[in-house]
C-alpha atoms as a PDB file:
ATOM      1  CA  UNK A   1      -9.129  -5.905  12.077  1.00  0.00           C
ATOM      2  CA  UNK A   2      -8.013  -5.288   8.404  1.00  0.00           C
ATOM      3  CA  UNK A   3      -4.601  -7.076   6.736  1.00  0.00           C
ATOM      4  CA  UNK A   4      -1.943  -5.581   6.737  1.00  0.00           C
ATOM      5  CA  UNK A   5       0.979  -4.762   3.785  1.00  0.00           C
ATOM      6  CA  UNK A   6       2.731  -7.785   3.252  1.00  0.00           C
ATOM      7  CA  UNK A   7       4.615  -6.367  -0.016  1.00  0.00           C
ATOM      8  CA  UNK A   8       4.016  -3.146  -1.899  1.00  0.00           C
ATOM      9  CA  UNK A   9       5.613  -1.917  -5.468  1.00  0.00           C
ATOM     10  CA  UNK A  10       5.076   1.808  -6.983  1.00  0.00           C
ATOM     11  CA  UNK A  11       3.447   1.847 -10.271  1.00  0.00           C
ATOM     12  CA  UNK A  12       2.429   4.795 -12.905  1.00  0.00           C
ATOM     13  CA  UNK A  13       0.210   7.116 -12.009  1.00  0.00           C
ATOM     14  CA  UNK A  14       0.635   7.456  -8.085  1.00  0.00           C
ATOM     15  CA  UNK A  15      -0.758   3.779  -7.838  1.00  0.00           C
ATOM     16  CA  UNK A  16       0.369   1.307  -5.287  1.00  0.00           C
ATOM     17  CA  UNK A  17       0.076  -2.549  -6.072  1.00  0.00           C
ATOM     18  CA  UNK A  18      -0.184  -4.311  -2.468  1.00  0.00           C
ATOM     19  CA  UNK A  19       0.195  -7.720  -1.264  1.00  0.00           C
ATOM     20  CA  UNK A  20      -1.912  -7.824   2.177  1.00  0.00           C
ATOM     21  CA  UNK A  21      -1.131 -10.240   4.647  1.00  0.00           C
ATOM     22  CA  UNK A  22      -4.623 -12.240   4.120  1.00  0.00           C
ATOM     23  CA  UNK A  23      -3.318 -12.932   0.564  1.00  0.00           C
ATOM     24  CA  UNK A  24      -5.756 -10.197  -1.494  1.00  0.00           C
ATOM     25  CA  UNK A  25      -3.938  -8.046  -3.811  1.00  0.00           C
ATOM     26  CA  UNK A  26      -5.182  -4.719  -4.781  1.00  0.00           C
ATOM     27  CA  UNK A  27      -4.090  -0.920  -6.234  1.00  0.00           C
ATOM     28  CA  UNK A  28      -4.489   1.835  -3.878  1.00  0.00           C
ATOM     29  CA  UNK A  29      -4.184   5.300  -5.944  1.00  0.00           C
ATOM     30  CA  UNK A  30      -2.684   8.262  -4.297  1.00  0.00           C
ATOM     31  CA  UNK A  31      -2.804  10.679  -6.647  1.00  0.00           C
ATOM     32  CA  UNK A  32      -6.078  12.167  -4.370  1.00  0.00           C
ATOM     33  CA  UNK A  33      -3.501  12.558  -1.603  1.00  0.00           C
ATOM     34  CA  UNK A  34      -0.810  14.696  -3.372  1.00  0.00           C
ATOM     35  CA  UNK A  35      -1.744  18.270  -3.096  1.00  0.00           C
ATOM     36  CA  UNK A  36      -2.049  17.746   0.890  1.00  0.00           C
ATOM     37  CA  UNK A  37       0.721  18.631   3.214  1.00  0.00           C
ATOM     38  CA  UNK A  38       3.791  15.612   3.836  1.00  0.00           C
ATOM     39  CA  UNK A  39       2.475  14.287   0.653  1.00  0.00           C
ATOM     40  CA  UNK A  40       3.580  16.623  -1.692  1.00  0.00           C
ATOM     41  CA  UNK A  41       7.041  15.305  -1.370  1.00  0.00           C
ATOM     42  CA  UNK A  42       5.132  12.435  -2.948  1.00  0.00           C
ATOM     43  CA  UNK A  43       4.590  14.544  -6.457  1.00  0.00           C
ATOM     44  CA  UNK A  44       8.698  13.485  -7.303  1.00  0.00           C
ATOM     45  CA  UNK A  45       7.909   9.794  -9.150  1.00  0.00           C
ATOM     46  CA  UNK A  46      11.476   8.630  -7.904  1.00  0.00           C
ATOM     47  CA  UNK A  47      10.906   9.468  -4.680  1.00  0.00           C
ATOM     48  CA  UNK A  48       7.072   8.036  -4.892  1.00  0.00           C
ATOM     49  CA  UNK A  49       8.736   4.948  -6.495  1.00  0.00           C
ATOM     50  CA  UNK A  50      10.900   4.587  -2.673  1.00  0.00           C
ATOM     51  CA  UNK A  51       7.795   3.512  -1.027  1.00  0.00           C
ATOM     52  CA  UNK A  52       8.347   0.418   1.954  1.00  0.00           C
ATOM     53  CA  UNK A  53       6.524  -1.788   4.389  1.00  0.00           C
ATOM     54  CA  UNK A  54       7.340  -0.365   7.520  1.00  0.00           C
ATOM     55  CA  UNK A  55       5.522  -2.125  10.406  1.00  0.00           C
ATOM     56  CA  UNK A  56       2.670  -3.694   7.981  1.00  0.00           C
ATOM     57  CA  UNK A  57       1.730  -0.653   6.145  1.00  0.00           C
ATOM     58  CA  UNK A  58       3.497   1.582   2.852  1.00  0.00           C
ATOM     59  CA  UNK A  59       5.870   4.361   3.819  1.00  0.00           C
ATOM     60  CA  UNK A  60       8.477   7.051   2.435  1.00  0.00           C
ATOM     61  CA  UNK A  61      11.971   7.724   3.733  1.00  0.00           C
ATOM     62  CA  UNK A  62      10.863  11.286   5.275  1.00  0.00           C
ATOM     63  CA  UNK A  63       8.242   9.684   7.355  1.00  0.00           C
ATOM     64  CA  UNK A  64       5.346   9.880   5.114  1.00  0.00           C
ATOM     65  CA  UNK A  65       2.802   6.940   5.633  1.00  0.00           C
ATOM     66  CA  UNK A  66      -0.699   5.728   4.710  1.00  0.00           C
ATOM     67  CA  UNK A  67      -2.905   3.860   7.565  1.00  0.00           C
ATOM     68  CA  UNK A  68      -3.209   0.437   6.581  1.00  0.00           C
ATOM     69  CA  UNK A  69      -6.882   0.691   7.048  1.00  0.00           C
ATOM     70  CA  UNK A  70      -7.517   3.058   4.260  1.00  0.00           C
ATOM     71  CA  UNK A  71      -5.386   0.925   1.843  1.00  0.00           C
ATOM     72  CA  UNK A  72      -7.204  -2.155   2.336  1.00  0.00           C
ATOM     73  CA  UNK A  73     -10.772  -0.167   2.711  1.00  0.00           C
ATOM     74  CA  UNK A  74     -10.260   2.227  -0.377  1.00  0.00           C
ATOM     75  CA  UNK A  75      -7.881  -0.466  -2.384  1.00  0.00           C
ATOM     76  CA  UNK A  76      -9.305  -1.925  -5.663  1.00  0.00           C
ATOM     77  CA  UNK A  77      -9.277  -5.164  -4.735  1.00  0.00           C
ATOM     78  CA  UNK A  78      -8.078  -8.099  -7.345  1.00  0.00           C
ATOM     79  CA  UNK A  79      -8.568 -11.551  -5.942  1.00  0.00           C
ATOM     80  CA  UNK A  80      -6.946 -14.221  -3.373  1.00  0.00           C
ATOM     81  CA  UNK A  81      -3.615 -15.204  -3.769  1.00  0.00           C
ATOM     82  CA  UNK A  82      -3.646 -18.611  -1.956  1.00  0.00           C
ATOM     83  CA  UNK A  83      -6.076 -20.076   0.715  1.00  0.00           C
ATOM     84  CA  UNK A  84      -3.859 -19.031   3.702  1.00  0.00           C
ATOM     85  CA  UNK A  85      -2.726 -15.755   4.441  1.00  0.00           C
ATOM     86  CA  UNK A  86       0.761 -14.551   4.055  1.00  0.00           C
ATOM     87  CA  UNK A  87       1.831 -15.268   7.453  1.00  0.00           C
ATOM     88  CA  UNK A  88       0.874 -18.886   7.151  1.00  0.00           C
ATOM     89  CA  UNK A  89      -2.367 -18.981   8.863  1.00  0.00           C
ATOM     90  CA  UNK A  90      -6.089 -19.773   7.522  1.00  0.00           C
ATOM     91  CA  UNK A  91      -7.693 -17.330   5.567  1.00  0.00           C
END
């Protein structure tokens, strides 16, 4: 099983900066995702800049949501943030 969102900011260019829950950071890009349905709303920066954890993985007020799989799979991954994960465990 992959990590989960542990925290998640909205940065320039439809690019999410994540905090997983095994303590890896990385930038997920949606900008491939916002010509598709629900994720148009997504185009509006202030609105892309409301993004949440909701139940471990990044979501929008209208329901909007991105498995947490395919963040952690298609994140570029920066390094380990500690030698425990986020929820206090090993790594």
């Amino acid at each position: 099983m992959n990590p989960r969102v542990a925290s998640i900011q909205a940065e320039a260019n439809y690019r999410l900066h994540i905090l997983f829950t095994n303590g890896e950071r990385g930038v997920f890009d949606c900008s491939h995702l916002l010509d598709f349905g629900v994720f148009r709303e997504l185009r509006d920066e202030e609105y892309f800049r409301r993004v949440a954890v909701t139940y471990g993985t990044a979501s929008w007020p209208h329901e909007q949501d991105i498995c947490p799989d395919t963040l952690y799979e298609e994140a570029v991954l920066e390094q380990r943030t500690a030698q425990h994960d986020v929820a206090g465990g090993p790594a």
